[in-house]
C-alpha atoms as a PDB file:
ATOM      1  CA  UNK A   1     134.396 -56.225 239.255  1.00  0.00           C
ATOM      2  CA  UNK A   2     136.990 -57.626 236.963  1.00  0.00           C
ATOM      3  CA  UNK A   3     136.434 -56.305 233.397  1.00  0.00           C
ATOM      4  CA  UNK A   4     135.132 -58.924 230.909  1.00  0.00           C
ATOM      5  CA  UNK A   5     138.412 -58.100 228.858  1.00  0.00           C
ATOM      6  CA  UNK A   6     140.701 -59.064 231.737  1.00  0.00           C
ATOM      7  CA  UNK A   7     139.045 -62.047 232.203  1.00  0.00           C
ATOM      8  CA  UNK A   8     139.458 -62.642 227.798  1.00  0.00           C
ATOM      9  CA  UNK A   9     143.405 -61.825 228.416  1.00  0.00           C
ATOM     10  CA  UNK A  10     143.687 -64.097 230.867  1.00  0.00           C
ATOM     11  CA  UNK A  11     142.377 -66.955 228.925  1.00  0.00           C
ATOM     12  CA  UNK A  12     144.754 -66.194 225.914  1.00  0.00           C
ATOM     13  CA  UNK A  13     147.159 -66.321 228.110  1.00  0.00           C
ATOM     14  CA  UNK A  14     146.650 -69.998 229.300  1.00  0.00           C
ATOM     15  CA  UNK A  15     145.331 -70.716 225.588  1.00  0.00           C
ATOM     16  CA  UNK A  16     142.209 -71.824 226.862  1.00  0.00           C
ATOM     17  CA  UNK A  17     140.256 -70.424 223.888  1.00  0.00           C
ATOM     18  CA  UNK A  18     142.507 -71.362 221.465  1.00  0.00           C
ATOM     19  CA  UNK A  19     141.573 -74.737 221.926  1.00  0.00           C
ATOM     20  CA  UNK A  20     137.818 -73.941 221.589  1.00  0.00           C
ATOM     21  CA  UNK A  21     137.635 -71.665 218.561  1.00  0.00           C
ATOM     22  CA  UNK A  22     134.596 -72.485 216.438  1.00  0.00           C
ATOM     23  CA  UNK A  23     134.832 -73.632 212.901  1.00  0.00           C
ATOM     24  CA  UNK A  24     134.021 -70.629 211.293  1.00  0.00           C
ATOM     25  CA  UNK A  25     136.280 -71.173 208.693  1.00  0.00           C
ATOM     26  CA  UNK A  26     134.598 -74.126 207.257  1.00  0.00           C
ATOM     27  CA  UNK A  27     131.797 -72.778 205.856  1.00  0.00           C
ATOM     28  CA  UNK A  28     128.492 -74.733 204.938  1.00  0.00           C
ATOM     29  CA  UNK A  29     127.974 -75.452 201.806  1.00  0.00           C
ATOM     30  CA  UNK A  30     125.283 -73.836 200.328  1.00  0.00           C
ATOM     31  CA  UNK A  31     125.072 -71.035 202.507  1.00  0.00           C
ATOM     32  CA  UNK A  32     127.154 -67.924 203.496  1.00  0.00           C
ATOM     33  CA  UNK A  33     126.364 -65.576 206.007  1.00  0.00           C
ATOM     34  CA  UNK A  34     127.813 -62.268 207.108  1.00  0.00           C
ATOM     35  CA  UNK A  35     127.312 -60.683 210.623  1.00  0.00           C
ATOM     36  CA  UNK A  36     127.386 -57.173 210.024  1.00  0.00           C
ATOM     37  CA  UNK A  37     127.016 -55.913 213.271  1.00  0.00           C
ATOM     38  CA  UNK A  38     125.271 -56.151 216.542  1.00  0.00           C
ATOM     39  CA  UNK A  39     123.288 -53.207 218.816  1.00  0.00           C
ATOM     40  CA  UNK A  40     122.177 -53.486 222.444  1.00  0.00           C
ATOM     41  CA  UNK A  41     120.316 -50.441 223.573  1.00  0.00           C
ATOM     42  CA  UNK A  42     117.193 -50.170 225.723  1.00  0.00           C
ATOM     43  CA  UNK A  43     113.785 -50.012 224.086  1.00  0.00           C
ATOM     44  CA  UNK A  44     110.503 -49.015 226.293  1.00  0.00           C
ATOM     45  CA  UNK A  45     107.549 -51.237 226.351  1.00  0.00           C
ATOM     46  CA  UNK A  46     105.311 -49.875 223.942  1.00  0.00           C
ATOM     47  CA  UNK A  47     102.051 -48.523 224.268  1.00  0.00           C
ATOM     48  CA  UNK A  48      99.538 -50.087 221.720  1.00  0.00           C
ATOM     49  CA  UNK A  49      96.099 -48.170 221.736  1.00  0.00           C
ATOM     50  CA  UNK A  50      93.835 -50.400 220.549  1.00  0.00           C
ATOM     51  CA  UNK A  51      89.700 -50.294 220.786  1.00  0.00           C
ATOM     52  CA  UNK A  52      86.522 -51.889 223.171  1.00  0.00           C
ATOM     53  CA  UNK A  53      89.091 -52.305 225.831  1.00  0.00           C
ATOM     54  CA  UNK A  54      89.414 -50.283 229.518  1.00  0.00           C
ATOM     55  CA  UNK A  55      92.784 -48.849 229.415  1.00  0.00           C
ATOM     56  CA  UNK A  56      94.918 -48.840 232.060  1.00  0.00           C
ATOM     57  CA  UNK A  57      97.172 -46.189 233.484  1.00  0.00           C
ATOM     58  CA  UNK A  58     101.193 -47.333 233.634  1.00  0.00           C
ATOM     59  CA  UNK A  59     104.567 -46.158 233.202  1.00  0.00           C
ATOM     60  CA  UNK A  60     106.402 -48.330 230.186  1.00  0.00           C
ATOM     61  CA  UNK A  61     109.777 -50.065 231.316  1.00  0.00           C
ATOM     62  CA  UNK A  62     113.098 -50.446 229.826  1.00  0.00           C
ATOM     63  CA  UNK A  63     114.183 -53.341 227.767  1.00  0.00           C
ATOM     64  CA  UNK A  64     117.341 -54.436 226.922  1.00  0.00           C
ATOM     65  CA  UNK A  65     117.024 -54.927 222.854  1.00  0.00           C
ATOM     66  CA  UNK A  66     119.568 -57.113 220.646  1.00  0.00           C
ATOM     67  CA  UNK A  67     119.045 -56.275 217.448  1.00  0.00           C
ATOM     68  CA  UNK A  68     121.787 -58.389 214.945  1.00  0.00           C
ATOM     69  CA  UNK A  69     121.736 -57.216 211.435  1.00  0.00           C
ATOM     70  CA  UNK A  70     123.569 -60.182 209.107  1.00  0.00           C
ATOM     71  CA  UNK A  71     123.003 -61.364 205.018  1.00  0.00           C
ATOM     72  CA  UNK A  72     123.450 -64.653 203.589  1.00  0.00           C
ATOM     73  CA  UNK A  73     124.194 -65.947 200.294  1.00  0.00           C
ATOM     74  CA  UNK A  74     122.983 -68.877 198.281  1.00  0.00           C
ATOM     75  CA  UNK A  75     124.529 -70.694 195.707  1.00  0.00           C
ATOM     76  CA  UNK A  76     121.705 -70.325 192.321  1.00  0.00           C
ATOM     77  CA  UNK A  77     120.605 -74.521 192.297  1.00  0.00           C
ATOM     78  CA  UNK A  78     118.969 -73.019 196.363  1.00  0.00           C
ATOM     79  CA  UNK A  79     117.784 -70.015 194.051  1.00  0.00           C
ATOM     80  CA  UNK A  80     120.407 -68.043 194.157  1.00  0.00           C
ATOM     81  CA  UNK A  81     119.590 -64.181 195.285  1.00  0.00           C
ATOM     82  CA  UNK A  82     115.885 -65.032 194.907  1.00  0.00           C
ATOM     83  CA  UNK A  83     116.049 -67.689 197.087  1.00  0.00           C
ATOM     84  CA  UNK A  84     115.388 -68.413 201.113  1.00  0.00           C
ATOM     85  CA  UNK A  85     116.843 -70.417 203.493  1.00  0.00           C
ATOM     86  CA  UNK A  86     114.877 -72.573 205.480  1.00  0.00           C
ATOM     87  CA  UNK A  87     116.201 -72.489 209.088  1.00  0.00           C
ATOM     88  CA  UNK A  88     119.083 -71.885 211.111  1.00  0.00           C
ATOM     89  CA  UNK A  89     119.388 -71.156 214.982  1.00  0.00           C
ATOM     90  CA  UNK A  90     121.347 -67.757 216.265  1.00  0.00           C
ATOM     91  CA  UNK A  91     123.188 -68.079 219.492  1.00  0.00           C
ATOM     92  CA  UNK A  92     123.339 -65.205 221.748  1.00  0.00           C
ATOM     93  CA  UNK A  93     125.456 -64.037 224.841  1.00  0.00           C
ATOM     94  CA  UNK A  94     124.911 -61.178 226.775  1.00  0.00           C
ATOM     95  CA  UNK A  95     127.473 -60.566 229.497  1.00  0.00           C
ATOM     96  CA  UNK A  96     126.104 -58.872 232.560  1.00  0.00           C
ATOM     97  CA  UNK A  97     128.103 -56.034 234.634  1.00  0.00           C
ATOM     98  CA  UNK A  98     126.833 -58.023 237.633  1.00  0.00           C
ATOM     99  CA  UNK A  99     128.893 -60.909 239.587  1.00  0.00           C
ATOM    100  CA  UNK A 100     128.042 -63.859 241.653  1.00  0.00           C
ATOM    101  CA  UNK A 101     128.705 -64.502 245.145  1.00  0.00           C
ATOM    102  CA  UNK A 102     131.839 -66.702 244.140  1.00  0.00           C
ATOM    103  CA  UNK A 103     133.290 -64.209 241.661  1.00  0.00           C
ATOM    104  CA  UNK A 104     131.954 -65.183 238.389  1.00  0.00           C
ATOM    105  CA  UNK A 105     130.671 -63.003 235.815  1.00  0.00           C
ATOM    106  CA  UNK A 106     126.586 -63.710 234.795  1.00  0.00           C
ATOM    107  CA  UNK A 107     126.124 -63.939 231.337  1.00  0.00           C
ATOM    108  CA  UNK A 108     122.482 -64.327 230.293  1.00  0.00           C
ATOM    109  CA  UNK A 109     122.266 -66.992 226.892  1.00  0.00           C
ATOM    110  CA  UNK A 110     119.422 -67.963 224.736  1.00  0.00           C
ATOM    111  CA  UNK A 111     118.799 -69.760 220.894  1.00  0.00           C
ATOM    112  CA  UNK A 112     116.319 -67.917 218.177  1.00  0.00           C
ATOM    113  CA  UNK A 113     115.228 -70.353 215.801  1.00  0.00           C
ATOM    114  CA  UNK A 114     114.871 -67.989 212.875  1.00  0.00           C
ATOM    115  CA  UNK A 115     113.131 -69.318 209.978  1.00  0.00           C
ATOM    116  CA  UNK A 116     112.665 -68.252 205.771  1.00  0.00           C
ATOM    117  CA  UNK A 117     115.824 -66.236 205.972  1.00  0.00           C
ATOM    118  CA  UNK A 118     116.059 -64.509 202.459  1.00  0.00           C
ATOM    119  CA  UNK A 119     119.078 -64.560 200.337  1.00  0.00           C
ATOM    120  CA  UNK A 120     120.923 -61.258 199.434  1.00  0.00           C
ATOM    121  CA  UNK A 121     119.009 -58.358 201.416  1.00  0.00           C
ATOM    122  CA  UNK A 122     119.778 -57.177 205.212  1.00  0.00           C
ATOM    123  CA  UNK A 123     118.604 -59.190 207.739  1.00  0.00           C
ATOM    124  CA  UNK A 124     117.965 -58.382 211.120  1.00  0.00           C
ATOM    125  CA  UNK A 125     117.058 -60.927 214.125  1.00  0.00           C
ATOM    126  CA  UNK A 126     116.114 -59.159 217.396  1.00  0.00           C
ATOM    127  CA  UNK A 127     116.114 -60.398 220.859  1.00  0.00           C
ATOM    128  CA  UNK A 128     115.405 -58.931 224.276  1.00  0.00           C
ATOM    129  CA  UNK A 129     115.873 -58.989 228.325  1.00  0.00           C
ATOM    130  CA  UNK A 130     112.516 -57.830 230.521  1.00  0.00           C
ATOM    131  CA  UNK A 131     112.156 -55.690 233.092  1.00  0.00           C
ATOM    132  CA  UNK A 132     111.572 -57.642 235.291  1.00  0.00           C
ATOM    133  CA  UNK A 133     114.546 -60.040 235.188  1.00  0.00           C
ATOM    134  CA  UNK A 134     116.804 -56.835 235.014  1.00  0.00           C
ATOM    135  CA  UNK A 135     115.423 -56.300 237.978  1.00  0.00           C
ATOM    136  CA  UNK A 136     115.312 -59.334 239.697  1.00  0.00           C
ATOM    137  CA  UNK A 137     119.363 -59.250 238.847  1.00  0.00           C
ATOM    138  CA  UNK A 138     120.583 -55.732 239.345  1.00  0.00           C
ATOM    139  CA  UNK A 139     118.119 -54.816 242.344  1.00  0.00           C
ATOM    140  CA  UNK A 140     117.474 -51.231 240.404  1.00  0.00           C
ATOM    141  CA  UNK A 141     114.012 -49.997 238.313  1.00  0.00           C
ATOM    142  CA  UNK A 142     116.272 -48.417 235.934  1.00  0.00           C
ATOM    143  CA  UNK A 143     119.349 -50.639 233.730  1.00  0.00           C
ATOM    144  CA  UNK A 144     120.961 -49.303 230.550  1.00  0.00           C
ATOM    145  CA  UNK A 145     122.802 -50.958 228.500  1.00  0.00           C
ATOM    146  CA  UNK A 146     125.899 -48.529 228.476  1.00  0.00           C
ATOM    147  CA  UNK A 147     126.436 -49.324 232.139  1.00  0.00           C
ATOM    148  CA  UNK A 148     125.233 -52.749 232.788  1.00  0.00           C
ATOM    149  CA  UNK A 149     125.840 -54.404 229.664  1.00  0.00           C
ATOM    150  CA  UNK A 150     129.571 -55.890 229.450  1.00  0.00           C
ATOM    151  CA  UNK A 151     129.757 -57.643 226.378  1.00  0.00           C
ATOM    152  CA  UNK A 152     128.010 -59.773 224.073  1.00  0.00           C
ATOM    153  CA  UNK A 153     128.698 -62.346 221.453  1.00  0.00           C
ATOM    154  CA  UNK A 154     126.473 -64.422 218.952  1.00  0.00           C
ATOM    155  CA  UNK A 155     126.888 -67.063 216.255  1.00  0.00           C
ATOM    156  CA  UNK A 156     125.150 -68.755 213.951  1.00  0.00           C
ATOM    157  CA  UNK A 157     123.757 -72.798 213.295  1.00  0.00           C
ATOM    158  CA  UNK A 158     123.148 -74.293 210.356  1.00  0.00           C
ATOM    159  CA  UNK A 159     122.998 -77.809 210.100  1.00  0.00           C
ATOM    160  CA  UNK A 160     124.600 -78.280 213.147  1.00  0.00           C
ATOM    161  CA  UNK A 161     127.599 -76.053 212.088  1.00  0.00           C
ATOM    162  CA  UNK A 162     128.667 -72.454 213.335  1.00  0.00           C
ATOM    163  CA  UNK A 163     128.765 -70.836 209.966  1.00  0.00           C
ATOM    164  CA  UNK A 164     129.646 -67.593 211.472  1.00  0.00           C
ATOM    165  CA  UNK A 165     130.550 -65.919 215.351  1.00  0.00           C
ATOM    166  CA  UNK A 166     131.159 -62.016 216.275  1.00  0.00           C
ATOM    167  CA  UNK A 167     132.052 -61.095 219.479  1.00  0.00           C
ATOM    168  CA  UNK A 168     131.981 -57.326 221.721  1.00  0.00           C
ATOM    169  CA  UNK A 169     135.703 -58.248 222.841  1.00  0.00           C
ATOM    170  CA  UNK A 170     138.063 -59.745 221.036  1.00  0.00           C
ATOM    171  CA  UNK A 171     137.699 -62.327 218.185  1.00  0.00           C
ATOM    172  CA  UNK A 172     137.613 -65.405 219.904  1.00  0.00           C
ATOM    173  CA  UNK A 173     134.091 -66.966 221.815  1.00  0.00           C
ATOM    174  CA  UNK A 174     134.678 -65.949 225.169  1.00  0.00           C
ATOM    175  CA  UNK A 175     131.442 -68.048 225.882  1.00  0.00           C
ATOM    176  CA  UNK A 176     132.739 -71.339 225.356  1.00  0.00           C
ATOM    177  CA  UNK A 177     135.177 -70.825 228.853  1.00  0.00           C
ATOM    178  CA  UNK A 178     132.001 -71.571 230.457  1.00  0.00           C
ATOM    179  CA  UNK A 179     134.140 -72.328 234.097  1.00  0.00           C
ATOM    180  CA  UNK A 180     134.628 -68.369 233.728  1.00  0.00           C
ATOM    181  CA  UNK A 181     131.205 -67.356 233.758  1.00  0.00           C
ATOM    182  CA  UNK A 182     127.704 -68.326 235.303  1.00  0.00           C
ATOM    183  CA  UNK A 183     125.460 -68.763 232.539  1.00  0.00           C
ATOM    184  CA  UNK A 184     121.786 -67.631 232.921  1.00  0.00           C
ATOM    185  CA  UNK A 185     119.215 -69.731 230.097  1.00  0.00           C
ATOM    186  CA  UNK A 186     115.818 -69.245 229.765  1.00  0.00           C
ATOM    187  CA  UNK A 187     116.029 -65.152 229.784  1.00  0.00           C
ATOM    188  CA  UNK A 188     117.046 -64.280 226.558  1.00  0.00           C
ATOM    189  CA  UNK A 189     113.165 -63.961 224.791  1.00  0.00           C
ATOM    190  CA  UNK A 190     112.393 -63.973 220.814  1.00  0.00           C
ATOM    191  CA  UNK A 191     110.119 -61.062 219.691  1.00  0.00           C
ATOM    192  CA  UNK A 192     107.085 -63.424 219.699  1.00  0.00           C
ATOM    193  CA  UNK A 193     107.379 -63.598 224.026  1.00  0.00           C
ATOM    194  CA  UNK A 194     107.374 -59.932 223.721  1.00  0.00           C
ATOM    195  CA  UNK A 195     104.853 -56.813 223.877  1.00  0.00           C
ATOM    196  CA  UNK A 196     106.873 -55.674 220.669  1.00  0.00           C
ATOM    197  CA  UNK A 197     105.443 -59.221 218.689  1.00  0.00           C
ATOM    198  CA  UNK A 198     103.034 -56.672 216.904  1.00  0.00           C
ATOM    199  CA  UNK A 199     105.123 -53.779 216.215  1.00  0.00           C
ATOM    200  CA  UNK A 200     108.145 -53.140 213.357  1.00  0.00           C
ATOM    201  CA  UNK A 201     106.586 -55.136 211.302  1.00  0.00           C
ATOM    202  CA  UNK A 202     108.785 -57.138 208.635  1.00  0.00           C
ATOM    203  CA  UNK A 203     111.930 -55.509 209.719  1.00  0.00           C
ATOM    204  CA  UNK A 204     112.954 -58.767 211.068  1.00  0.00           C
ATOM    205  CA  UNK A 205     113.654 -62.196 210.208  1.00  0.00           C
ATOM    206  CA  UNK A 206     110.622 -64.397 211.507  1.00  0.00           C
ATOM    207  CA  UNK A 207     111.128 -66.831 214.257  1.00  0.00           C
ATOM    208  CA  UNK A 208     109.861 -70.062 215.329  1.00  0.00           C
ATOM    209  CA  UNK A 209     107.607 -69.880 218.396  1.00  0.00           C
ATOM    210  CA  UNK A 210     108.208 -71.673 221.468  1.00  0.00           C
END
């Protein structure tokens, strides 16, 4: 498999990205946001006990978990470190250790509309991968995300803008070269499409459901 950093090199090389940076340098008005980092690690389903209900025996499953922890700013007419921002959408890219038949690297994408985003406190926004599509990818009961997890990269909407973009490799968006990878939508769930929707409880920023 050819190494998602081979494949970056190779397009700064030809200056393919160069061409497709996103504006992160001109910021929103109004708003300013920080990514302040980004972890993937595995998280197993977990086991809710809850009451009047025949339980069932079973074995919880791996996850793959995104959990982005960012902070925005707002100017003090928006309310300043009091106040909230109303909506923005968050980008992610998770690049598989996994290849197609004609060479190309998967790269599973999805949008979480996050929503009442306060001003001046961390902020996390989480995201995950089931079972059962790591399965139905990799062919194996058991993925990690030290060994099958390439890459990733995420940025942020607002009002149509990217406001900000981080990526695993390199500070360019990798993601954009889309002729360089085969890009898998629809598997990239919010919290809400998850058996974690009732557990952490405000830790993260609330999301629109689908």
């Amino acid at each position: 498999m050819k190494p998602i950093s081979l494949i970056l090199a190779s397009l700064l090389l030809a200056n393919v990205l160069q061409a497709q940076a996103p504006a992160t340098g001109d910021k929103l008005p109004g708003v300013k946001l920080k990514i302040k980092g980004v972890e993937v690690q595995e998280q197993p389903t977990p086991m809710l006990e809850v009451s009047n209900v025949k339980m069932k025996r079973w074995t919880p499953k791996n996850w793959i978990e995104l959990d982005v922890e960012f902070d925005i700013k707002l100017p003090e007419e928006a309310g300043g470190r009091k106040g909230t921002y109303a909506a923005m959408q968050l980008n992610i890219y998770v690049a598989l250790q996994h290849m197609t038949k004609d060479g190309k690297r998967e790269v599973i994408t999805g949008t979480l509309d996050l929503v009442d985003i306060p001003a001046d406190e961390p902020c996390h926004a989480l995201a995950y991968i089931s079972p059962s599509t790591l399965k139905s990818i990799f062919q194996k009961d058991f993925v990690t995300a030290s060994s099958d997890i390439q890459g990733w990269g995420v940025e942020f909407i607002a009002e149509g803008k990217v406001i900000a973009a981080k990526s695993s490799v390199g500070n360019k968006p990798w993601w954009e070269s889309k002729e360089a990878f085969s890009m898998l939508q629809g598997l990239l769930l919010n919290k809400l499409q998850t058996p974690f929707a009732n557990v952490f409880g405000d830790y993260d920023v609330q999301v629109k459901a689908k």
